[in-house]
Protein backbone atom coordinates (compact mmCIF):
# COMPACT_ATOMS: atom_id res chain seq x y z
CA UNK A 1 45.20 -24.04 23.32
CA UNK A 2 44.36 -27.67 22.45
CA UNK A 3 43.96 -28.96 18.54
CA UNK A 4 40.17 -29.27 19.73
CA UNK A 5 39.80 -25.62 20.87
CA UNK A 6 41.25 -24.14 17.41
CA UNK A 7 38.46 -26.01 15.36
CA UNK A 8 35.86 -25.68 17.98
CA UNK A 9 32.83 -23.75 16.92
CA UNK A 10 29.83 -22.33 18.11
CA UNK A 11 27.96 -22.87 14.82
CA UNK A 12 28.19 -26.22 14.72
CA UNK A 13 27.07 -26.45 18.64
CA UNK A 14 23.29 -25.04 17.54
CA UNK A 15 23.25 -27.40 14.97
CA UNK A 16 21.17 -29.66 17.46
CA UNK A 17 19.11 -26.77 19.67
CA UNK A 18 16.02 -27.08 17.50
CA UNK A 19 15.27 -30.70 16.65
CA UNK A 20 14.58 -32.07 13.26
CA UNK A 21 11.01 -33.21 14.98
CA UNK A 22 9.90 -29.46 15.91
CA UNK A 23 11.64 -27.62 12.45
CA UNK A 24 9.23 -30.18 10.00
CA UNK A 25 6.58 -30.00 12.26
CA UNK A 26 6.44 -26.05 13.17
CA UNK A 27 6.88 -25.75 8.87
CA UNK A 28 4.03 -28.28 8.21
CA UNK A 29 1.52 -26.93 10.27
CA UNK A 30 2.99 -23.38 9.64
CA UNK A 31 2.09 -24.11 5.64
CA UNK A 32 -1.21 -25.45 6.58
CA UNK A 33 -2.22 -22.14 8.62
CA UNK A 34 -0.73 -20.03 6.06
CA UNK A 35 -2.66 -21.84 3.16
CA UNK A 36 -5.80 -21.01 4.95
CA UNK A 37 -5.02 -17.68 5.63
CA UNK A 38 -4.93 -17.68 1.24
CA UNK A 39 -8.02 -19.34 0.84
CA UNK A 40 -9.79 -16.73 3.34
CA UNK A 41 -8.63 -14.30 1.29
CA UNK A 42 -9.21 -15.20 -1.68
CA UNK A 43 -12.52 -15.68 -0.82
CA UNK A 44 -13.07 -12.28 1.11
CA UNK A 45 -11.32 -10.55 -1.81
CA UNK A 46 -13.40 -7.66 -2.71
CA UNK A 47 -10.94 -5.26 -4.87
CA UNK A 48 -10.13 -4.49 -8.49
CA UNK A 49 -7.49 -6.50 -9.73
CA UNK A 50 -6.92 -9.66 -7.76
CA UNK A 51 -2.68 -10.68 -6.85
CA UNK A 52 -1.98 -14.13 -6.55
CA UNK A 53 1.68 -12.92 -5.64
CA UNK A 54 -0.20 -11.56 -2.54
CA UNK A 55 -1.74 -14.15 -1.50
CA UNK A 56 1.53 -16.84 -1.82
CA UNK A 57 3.17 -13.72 0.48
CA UNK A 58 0.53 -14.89 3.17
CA UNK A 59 2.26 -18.49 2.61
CA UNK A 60 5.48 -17.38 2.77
CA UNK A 61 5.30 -14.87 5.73
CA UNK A 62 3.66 -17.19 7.78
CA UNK A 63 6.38 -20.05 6.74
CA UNK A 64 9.28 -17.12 7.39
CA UNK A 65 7.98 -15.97 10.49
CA UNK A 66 7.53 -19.53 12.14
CA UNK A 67 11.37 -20.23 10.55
CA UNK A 68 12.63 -16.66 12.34
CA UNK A 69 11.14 -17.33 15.64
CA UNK A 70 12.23 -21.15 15.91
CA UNK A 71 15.72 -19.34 15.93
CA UNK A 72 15.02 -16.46 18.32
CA UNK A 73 13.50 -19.72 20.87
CA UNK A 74 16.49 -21.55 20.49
CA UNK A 75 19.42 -18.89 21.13
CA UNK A 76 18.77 -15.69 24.10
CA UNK A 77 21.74 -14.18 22.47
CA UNK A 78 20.47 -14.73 18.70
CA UNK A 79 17.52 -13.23 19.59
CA UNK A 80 19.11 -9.82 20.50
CA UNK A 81 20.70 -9.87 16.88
CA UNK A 82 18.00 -10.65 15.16
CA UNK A 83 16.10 -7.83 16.71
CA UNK A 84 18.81 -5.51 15.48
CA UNK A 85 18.98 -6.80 12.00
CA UNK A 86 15.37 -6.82 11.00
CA UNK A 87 14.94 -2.94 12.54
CA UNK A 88 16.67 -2.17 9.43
CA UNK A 89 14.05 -3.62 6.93
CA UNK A 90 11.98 -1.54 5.27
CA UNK A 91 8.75 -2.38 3.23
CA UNK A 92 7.84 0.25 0.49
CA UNK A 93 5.15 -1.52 -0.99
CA UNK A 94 1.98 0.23 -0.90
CA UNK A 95 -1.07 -1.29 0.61
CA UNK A 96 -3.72 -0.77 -1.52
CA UNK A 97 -6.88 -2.55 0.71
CA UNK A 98 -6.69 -1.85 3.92
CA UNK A 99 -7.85 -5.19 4.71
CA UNK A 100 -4.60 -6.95 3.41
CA UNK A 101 -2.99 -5.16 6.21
CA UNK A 102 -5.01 -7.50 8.40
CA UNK A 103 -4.03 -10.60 6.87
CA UNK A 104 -0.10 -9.66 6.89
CA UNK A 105 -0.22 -9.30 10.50
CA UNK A 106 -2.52 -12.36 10.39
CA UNK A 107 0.14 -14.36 8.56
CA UNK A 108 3.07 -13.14 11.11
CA UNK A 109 0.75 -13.46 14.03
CA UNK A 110 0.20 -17.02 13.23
CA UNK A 111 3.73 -17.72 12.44
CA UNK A 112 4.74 -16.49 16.01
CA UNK A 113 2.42 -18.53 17.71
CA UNK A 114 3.11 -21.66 16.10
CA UNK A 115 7.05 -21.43 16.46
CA UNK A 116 6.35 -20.47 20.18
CA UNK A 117 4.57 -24.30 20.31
CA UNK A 118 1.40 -22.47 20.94
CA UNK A 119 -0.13 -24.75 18.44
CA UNK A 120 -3.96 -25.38 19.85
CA UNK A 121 -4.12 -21.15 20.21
CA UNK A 122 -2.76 -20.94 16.48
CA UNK A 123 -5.22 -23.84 14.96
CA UNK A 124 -8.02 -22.28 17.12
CA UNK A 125 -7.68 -18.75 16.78
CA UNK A 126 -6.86 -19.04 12.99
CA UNK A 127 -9.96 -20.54 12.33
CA UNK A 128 -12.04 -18.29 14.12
CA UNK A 129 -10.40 -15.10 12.12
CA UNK A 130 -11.42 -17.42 9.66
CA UNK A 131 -14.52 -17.32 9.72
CA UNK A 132 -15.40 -14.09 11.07
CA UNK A 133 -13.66 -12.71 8.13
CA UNK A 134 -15.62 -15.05 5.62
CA UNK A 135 -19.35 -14.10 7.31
CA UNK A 136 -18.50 -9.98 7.29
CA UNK A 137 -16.19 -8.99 4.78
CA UNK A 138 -18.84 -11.39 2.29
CA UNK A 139 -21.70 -9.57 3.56
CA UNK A 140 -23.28 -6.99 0.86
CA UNK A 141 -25.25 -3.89 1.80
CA UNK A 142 -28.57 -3.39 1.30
CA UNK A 143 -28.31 -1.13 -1.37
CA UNK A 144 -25.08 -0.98 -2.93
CA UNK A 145 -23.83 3.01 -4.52
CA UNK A 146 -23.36 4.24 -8.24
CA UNK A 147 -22.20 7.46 -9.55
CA UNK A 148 -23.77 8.31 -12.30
CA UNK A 149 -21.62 10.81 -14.93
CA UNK A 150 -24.06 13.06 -16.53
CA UNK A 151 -23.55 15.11 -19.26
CA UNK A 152 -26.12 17.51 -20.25
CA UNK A 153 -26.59 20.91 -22.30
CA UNK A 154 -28.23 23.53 -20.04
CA UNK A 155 -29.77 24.06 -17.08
CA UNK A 156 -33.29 22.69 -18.41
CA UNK A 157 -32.30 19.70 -19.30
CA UNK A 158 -30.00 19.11 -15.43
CA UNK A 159 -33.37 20.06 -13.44
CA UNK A 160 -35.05 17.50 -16.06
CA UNK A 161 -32.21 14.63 -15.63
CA UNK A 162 -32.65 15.36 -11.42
CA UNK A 163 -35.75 15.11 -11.20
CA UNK A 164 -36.10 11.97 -13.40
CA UNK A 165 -33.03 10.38 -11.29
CA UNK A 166 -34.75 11.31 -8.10
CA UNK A 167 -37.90 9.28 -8.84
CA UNK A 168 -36.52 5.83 -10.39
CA UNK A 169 -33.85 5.49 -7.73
CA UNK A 170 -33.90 5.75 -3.57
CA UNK A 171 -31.21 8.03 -3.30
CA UNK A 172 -29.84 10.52 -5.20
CA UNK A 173 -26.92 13.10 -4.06
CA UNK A 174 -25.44 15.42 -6.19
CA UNK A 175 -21.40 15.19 -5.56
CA UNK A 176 -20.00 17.24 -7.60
CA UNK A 177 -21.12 19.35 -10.73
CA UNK A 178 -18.37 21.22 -13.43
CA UNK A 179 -20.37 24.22 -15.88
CA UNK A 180 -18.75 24.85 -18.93
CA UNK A 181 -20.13 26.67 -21.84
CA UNK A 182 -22.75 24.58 -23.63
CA UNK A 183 -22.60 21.55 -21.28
CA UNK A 184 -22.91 20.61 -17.53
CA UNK A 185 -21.28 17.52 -15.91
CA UNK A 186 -23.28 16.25 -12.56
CA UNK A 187 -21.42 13.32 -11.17
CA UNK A 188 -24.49 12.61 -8.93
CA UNK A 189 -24.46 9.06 -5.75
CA UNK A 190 -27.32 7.20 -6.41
CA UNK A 191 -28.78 3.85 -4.22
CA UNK A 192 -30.80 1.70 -6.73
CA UNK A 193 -34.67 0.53 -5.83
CA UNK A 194 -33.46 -3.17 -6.88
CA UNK A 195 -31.16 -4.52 -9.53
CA UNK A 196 -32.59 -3.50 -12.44
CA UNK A 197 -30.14 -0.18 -14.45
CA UNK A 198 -32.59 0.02 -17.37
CA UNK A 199 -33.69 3.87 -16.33
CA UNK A 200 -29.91 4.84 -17.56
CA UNK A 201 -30.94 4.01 -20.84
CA UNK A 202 -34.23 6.35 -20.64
CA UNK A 203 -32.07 8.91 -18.81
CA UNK A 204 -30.01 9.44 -22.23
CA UNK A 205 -32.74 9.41 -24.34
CA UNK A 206 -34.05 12.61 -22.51
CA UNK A 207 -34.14 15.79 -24.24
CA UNK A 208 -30.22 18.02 -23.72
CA UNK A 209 -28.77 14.92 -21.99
CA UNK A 210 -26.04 14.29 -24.38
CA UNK A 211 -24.39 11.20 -21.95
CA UNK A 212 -25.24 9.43 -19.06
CA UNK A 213 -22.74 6.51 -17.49
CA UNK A 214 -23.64 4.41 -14.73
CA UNK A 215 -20.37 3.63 -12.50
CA UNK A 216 -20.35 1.08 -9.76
CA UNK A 217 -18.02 2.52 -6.55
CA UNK A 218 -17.00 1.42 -2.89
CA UNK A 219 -18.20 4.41 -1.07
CA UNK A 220 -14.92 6.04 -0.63
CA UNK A 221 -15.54 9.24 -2.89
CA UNK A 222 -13.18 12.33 -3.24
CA UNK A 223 -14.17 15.33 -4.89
């Protein structure tokens, strides 16, 4: 064994298997993808509470991913420990739209393809996602639903409250009613006839209607 051979190392032999030319170029474009990716959904965001943590992880992912694969691309043998190390790593973050599952895999899609030098499929396809996204997940129903909570004192007044619901809206489905002594609860779906909600204020002027709330929801109703 040589002087050579005890300081040889095969760390510093990959230092030159990805060039300095692909790494800043993979990254750039990998930030520019993943920067639209955030401004899609931004734009397409259609919860509660918006997370601009969320959308910097579509940044990031997309910049990690590209970084990950570079190294898989360079190295057979790195590749087989890399698969082993991330099958340990475990997300228990809850996803609360199930469109931001879409953009995740969006975001590591992307970063795949671009690392893999795929970059006209990346550009293209990215923009195309793009856009679909931005023309359907913008795209408003006809008639969007309500629940309205409606508190009342006796039968009477319920069949009065129904009936007046019935004719100033287009639909109106009872979901769920709770009797208790001296007052009934109706939480009832209702589509509206246009935009105006000025009928909610007649509603609880009605005789035995003690309240009546007007709640904007997504469809997605348990009870």
């Amino acid at each position: 064994m040589t002087f050579n051979d005890i300081f040889k190392s095969s760390f510093l032999e990959n230092v030159n298997s990805v060039t300095i030319l692909d790494m800043a170029l993979a990254l750039l474009l990998a930030f520019g993808v993943g920067m639209y990716i955030f401004y899609v959904y931004k734009k397409t965001f259609s919860g509660v509470m918006y997370s601009s943590s969320f959308g910097l992880t579509l940044v990031a992912l997309t910049l990690i991913t590209t970084l990950v694969i570079l190294a898989v691309t360079s190295n057979v043998v790195l590749s087989l420990g890399m698969v082993g190390a991330l099958s340990i790593v475990r997300f228990r973050t809850a996803i609360k739209e199930p469109l931001d599952i879409a953009f995740l895999f969006w975001s590591i899609a992307a970063g795949i393809v671009l690392a893999a030098g795929l970059i006209p499929l990346a550009v293209f396809g990215s923009a195309v996602i793009g856009i679909i996204l931005l023309l359907f997940a913008n795209r408003k129903a006809d008639s969007n639903p309500y629940i309205v909570v409606l508190t009342c004192e006796n039968s009477e007044s319920e069949k009065q409250a129904t009936v007046f619901l019935s004719e100033h809206t287009k639909k109106c489905v009872v979901k769920s009613k709770t009797v208790q002594k001296g007052r009934i609860e109706l939480n009832t779906e209702i589509r509206l006839k246009d935009d105006n909600t000025d009928f909610v204020n007649e509603l609880a002027d009605l005789d035995g209607v003690a309240s009546a709330v007007l709640v904007s929801y997504n469809g997605d109703y348990m009870g």
